[in-house]
C-alpha atoms as a PDB file:
ATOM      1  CA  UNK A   1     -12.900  48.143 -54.369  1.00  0.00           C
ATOM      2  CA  UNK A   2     -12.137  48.664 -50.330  1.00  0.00           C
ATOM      3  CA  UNK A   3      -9.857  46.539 -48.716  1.00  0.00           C
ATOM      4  CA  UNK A   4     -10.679  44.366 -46.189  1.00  0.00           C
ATOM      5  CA  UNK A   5      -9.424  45.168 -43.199  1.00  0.00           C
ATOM      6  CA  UNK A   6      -7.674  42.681 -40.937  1.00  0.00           C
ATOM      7  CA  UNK A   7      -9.620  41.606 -38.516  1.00  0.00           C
ATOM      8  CA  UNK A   8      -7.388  41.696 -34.939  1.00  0.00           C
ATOM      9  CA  UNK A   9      -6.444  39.145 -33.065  1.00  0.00           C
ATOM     10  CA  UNK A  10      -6.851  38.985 -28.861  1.00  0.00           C
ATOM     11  CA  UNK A  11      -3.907  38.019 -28.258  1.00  0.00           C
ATOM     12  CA  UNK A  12      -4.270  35.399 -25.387  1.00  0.00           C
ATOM     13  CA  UNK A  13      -3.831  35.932 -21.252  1.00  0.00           C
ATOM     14  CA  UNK A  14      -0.462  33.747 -20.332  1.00  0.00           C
ATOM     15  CA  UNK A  15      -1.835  31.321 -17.652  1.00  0.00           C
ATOM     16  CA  UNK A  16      -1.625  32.469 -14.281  1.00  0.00           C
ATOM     17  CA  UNK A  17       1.456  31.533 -12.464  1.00  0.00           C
ATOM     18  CA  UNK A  18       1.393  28.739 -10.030  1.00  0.00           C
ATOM     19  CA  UNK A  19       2.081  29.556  -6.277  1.00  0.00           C
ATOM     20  CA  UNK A  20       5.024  28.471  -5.383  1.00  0.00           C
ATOM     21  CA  UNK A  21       3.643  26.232  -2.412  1.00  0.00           C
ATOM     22  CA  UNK A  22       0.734  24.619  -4.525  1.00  0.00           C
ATOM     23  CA  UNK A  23       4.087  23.617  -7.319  1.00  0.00           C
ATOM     24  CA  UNK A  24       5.461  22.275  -4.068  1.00  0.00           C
ATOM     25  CA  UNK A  25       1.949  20.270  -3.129  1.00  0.00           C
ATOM     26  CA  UNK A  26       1.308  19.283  -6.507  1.00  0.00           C
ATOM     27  CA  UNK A  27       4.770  17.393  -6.972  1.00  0.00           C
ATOM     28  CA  UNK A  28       5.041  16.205  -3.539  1.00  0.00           C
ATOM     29  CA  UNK A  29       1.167  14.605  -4.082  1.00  0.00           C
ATOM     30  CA  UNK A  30       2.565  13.164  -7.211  1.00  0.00           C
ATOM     31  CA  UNK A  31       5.316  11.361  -5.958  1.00  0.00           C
ATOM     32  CA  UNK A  32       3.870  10.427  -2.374  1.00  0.00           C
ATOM     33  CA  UNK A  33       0.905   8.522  -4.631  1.00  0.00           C
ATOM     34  CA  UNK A  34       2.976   7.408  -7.447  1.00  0.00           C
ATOM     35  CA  UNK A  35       6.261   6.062  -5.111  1.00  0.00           C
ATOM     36  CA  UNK A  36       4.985   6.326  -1.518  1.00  0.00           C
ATOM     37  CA  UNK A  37       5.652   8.757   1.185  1.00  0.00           C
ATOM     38  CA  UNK A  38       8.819   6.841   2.852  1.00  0.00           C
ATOM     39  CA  UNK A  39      10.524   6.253  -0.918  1.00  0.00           C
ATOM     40  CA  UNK A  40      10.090   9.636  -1.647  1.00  0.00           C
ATOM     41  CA  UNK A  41      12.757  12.060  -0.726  1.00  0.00           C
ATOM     42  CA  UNK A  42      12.758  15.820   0.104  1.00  0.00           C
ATOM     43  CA  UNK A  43      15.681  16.429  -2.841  1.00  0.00           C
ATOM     44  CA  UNK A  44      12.863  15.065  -5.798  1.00  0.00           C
ATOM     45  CA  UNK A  45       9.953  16.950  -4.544  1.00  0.00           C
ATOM     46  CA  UNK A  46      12.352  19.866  -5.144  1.00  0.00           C
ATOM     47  CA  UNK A  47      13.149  19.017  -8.047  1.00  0.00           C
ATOM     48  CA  UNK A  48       9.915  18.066  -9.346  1.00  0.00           C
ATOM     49  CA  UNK A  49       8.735  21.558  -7.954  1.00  0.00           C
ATOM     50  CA  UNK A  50      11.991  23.091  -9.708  1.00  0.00           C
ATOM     51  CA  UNK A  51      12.928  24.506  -6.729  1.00  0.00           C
ATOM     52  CA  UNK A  52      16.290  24.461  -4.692  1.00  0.00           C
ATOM     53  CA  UNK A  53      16.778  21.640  -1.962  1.00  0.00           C
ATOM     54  CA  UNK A  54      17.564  24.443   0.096  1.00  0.00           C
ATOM     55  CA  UNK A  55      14.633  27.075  -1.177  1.00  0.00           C
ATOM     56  CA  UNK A  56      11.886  24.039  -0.075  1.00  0.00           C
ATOM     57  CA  UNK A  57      13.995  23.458   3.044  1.00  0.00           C
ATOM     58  CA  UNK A  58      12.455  26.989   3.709  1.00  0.00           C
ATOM     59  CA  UNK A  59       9.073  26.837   3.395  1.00  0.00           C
ATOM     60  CA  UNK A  60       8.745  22.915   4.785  1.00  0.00           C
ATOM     61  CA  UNK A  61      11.188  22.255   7.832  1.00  0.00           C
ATOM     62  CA  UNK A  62      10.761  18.310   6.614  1.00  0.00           C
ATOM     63  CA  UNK A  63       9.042  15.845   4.571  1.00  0.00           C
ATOM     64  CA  UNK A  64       5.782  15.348   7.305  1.00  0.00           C
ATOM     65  CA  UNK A  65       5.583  18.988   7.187  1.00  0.00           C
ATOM     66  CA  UNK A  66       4.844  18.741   3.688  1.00  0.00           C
ATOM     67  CA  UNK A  67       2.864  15.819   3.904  1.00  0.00           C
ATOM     68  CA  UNK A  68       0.317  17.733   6.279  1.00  0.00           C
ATOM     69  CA  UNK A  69       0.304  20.690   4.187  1.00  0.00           C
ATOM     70  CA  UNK A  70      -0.806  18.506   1.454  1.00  0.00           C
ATOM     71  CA  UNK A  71      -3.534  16.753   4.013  1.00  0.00           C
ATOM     72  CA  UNK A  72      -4.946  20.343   4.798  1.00  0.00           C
ATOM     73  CA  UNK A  73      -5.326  21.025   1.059  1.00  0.00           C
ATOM     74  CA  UNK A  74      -7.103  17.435   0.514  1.00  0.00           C
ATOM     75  CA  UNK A  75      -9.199  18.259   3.202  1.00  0.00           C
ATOM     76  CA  UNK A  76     -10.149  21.658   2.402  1.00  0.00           C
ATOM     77  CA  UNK A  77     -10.464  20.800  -1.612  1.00  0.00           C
ATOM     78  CA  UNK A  78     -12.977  17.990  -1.306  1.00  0.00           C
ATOM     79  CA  UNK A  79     -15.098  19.756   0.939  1.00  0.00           C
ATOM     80  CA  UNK A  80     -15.061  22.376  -1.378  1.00  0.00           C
ATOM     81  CA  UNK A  81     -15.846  20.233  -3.822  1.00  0.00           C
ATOM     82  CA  UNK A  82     -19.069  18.911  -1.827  1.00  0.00           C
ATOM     83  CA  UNK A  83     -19.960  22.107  -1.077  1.00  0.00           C
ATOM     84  CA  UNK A  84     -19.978  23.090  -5.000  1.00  0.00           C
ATOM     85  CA  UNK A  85     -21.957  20.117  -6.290  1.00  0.00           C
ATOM     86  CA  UNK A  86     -24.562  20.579  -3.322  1.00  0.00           C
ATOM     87  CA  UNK A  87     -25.431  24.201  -3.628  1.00  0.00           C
ATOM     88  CA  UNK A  88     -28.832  25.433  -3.857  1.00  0.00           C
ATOM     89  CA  UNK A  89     -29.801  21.707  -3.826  1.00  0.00           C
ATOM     90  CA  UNK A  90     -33.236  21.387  -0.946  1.00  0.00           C
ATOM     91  CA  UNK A  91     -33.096  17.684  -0.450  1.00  0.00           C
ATOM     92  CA  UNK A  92     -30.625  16.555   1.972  1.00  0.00           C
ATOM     93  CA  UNK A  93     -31.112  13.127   0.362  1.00  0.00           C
ATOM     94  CA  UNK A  94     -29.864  14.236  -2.963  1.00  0.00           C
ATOM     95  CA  UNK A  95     -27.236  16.265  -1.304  1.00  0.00           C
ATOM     96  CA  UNK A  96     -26.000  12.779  -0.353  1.00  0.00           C
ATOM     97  CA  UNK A  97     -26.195  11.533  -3.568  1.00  0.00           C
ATOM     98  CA  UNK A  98     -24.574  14.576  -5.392  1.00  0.00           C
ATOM     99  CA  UNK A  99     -22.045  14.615  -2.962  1.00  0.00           C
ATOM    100  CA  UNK A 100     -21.106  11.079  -3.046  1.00  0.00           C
ATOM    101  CA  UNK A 101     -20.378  11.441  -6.740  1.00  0.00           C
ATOM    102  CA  UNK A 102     -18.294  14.677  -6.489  1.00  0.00           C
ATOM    103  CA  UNK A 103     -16.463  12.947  -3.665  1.00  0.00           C
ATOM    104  CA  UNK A 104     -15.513  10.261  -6.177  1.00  0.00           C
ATOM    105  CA  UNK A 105     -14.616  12.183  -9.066  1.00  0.00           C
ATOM    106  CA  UNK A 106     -12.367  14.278  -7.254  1.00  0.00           C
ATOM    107  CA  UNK A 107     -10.451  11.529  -5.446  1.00  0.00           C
ATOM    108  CA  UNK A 108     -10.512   9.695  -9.162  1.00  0.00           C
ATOM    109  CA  UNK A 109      -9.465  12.712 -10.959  1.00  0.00           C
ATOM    110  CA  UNK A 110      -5.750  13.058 -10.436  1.00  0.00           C
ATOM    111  CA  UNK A 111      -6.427  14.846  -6.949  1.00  0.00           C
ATOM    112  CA  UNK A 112      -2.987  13.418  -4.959  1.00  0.00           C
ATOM    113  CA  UNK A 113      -3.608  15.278  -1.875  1.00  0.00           C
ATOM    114  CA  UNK A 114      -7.173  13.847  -1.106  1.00  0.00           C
ATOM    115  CA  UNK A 115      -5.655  10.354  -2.245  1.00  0.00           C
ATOM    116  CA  UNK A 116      -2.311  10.439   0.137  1.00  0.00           C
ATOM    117  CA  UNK A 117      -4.849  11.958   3.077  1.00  0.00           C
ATOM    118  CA  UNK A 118      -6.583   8.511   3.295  1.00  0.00           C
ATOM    119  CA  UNK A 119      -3.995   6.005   2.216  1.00  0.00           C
ATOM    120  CA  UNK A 120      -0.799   7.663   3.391  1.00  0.00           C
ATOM    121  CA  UNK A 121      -1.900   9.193   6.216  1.00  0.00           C
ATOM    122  CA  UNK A 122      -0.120   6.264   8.797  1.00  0.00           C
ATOM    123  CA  UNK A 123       3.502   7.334   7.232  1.00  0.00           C
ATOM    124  CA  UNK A 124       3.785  10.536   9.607  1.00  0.00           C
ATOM    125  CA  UNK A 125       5.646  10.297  13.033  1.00  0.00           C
ATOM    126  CA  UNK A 126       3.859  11.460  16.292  1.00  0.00           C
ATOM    127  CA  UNK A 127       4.268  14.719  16.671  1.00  0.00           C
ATOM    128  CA  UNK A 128       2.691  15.243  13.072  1.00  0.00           C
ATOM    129  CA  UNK A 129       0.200  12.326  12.971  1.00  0.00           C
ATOM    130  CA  UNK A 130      -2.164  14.985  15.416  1.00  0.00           C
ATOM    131  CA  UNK A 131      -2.461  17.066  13.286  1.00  0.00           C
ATOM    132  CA  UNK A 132      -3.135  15.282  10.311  1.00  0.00           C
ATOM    133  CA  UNK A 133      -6.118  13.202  12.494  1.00  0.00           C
ATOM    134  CA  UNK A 134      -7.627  16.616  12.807  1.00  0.00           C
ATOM    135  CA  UNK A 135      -8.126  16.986   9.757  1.00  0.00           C
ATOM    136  CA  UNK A 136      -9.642  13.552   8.860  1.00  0.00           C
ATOM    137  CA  UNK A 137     -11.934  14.424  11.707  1.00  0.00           C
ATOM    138  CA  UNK A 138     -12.607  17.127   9.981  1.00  0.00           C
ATOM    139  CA  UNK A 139     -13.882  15.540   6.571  1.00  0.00           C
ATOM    140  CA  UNK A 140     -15.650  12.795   8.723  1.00  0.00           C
ATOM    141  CA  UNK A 141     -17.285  15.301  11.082  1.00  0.00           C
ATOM    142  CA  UNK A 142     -18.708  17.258   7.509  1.00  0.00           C
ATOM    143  CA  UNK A 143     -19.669  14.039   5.913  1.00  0.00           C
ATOM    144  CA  UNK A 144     -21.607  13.329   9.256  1.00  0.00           C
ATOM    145  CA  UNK A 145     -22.860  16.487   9.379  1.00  0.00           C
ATOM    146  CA  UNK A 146     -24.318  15.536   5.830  1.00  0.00           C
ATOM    147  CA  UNK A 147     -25.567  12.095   6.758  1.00  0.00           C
ATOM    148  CA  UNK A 148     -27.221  13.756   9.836  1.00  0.00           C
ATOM    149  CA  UNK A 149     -29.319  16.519   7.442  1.00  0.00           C
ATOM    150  CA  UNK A 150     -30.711  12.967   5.059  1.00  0.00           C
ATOM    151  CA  UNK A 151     -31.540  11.192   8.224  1.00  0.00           C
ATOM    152  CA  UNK A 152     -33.598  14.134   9.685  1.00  0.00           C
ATOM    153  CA  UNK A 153     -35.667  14.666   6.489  1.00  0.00           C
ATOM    154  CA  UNK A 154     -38.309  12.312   7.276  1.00  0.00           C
ATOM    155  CA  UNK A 155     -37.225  10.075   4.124  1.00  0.00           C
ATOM    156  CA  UNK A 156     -34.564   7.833   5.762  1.00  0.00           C
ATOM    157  CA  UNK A 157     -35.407   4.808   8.415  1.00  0.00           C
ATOM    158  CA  UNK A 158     -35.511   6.570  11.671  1.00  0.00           C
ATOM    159  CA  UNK A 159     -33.794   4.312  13.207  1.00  0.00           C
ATOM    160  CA  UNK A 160     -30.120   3.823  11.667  1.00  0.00           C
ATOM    161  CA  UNK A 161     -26.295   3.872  13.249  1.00  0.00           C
ATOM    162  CA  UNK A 162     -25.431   6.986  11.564  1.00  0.00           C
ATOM    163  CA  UNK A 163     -21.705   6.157  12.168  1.00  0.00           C
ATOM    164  CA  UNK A 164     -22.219   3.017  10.974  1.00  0.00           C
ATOM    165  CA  UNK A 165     -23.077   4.332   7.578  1.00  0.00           C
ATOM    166  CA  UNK A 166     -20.603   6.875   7.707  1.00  0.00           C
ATOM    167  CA  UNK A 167     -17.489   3.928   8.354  1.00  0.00           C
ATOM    168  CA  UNK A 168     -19.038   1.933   5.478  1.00  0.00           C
ATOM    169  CA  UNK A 169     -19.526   4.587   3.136  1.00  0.00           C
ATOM    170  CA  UNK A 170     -16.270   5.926   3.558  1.00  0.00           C
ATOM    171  CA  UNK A 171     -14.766   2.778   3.591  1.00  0.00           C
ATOM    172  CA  UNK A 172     -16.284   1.808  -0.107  1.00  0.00           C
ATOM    173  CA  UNK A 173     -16.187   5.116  -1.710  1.00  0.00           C
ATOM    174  CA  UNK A 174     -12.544   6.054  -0.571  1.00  0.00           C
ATOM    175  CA  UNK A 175     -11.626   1.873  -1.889  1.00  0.00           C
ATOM    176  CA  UNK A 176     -12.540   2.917  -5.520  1.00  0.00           C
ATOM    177  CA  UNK A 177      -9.250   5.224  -5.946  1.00  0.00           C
ATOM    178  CA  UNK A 178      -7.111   1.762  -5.826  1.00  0.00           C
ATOM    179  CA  UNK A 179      -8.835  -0.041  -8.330  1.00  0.00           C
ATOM    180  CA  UNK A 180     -10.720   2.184 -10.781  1.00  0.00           C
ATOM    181  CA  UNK A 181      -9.438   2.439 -13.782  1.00  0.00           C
ATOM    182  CA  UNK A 182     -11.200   4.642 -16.811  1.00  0.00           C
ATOM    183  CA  UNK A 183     -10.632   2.516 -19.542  1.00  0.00           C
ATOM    184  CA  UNK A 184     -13.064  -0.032 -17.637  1.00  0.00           C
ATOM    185  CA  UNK A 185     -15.736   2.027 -19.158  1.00  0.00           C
ATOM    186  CA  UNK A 186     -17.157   3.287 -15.898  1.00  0.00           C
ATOM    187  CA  UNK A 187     -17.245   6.921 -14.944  1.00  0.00           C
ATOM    188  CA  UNK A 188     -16.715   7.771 -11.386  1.00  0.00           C
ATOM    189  CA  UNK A 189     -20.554   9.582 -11.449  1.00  0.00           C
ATOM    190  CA  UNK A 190     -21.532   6.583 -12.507  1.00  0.00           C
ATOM    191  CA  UNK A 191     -20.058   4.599  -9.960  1.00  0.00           C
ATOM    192  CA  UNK A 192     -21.255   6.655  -7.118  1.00  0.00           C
ATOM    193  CA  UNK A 193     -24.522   6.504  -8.229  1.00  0.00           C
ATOM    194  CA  UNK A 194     -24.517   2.815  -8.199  1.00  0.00           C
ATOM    195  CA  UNK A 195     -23.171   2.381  -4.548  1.00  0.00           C
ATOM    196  CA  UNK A 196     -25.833   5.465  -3.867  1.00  0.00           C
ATOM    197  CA  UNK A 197     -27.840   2.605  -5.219  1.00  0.00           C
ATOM    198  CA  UNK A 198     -27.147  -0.021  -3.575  1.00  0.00           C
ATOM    199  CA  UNK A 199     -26.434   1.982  -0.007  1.00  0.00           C
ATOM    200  CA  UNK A 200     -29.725   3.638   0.039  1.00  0.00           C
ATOM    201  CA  UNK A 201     -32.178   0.808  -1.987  1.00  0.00           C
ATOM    202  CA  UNK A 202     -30.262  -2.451  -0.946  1.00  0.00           C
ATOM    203  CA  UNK A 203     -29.341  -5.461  -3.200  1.00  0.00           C
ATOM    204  CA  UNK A 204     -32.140  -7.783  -2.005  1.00  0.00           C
ATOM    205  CA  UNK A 205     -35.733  -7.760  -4.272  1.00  0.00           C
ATOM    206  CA  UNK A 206     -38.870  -6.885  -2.366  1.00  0.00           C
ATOM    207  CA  UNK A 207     -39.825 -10.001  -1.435  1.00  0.00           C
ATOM    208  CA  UNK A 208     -36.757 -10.991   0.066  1.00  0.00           C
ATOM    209  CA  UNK A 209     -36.810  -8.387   2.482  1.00  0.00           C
ATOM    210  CA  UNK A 210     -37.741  -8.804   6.559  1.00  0.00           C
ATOM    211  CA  UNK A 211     -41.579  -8.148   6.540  1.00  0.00           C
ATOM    212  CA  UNK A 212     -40.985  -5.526   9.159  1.00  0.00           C
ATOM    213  CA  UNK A 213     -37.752  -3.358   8.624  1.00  0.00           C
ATOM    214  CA  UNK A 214     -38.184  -1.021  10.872  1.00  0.00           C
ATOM    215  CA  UNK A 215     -37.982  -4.070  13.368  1.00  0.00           C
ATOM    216  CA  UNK A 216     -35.407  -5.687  11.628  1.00  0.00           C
ATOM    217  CA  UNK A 217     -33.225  -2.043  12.135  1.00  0.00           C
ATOM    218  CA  UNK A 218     -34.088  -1.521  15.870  1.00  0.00           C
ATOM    219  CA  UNK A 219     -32.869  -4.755  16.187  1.00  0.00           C
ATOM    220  CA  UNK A 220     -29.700  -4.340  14.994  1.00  0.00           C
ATOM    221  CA  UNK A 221     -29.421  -0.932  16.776  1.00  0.00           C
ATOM    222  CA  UNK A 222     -30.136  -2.227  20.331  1.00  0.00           C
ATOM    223  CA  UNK A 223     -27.444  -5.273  19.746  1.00  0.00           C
ATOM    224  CA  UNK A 224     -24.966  -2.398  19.034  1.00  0.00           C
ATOM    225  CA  UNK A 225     -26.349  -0.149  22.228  1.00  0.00           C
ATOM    226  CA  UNK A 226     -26.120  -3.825  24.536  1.00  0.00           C
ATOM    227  CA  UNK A 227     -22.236  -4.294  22.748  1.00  0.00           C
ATOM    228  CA  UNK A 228     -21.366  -0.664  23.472  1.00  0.00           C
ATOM    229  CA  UNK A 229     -22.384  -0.971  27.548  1.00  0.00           C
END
């Protein structure tokens, strides 16, 4: 009778260390969303980051350095994030639509960075505030980017304020983070895809609508022109 022989184990990787600046990030996004950026103070987000007073004092001259470091990353991780959920997708419509919802589950999702970017971005003084508008202009100038592809496919109205849309999308998706809460049963998908719904179908039945529109839309868009002038 032969003896089984023990089948080996793989013994498991060890997770790959954390840069030291994304520990920093992570704790200062933390306990900028959990406490606010002016309660917070430099000495926790080193010791959240277990890191010296003096070792962060390094890497981030002060507390608005961090905060725009953390800004950058929201920035650059939600586009990401977009970009990702888009990919290979031909319909700029549904690129819309997919990127609402990855928009939303990323700012829902325990992602501080992209949270403090648009609620916390008012904290920073002057010199810092620049910067940190850059980079907003930067997210609004992809989303636009994005609502500019849907409105040249031929599918959407062609006439529509396309910054219009942009300020009230933003404005509604970005208003979720402060009162969505999982255990209300709704998944962030699932709430994107209902404002998707209600942005791009409206809330009124058929035959409630204007008869014309396209005239009702022109309208609107030459009272905005006449405002503008």
């Amino acid at each position: 009778m032969t003896k089984t022989q023990p089948v080996a184990r793989r013994s498991e990787a060890p997770p790959a260390p954390v840069d030291t600046d994304e520990k920093v990030l992570l704790a200062a996004g933390k306990l900028f969303r959990e406490k606010g950026f002016a309660a917070t103070t430099v000495r926790e987000i080193a010791s959240a980051a277990d890191m010296l007073p003096g070792s962060l004092h390094y890497r981030y001259s002060s507390k608005d350095d961090i905060l725009v470091a953390l800004m950058k990353r929201g920035v650059e991780r939600a586009i990401k994030s977009v970009e990702s959920a888009t990919a290979g997708e031909p319909s700029a419509i549904e690129r819309l639509r997919l990127g609402l919802r990855a928009h939303l589950e990323l700012l829902c999702n325990g992602d501080d960075s992209l949270y403090v970017l648009l609620f916390d971005w008012r904290s920073l003084t002057s010199g810092a505030l620049k910067g940190v508008i850059r980079e907003r202009e930067r997210l609004e100038s992809y989303w636009e980017g994005l609502l500019f592809e849907a409105h040249a496919s031929g599918v959407a109205r062609p006439l529509i304020d396309i910054a219009l849309v942009r300020h009230f999308g933003f404005g509604a998706i970005n208003w979720v983070a402060t009162w969505y809460r999982p255990k209300d049963g709704r998944t962030p998908a699932q709430i994107a895809d209902a404002f998707w719904s209600f942005l791009a179908f409206g809330l009124l039945h058929e035959s409630a609508r204007p008869k014309d529109l396209d005239t009702h839309f022109a309208a609107l868009l030459a009272a905005s022109f006449k405002k503008e002038s």
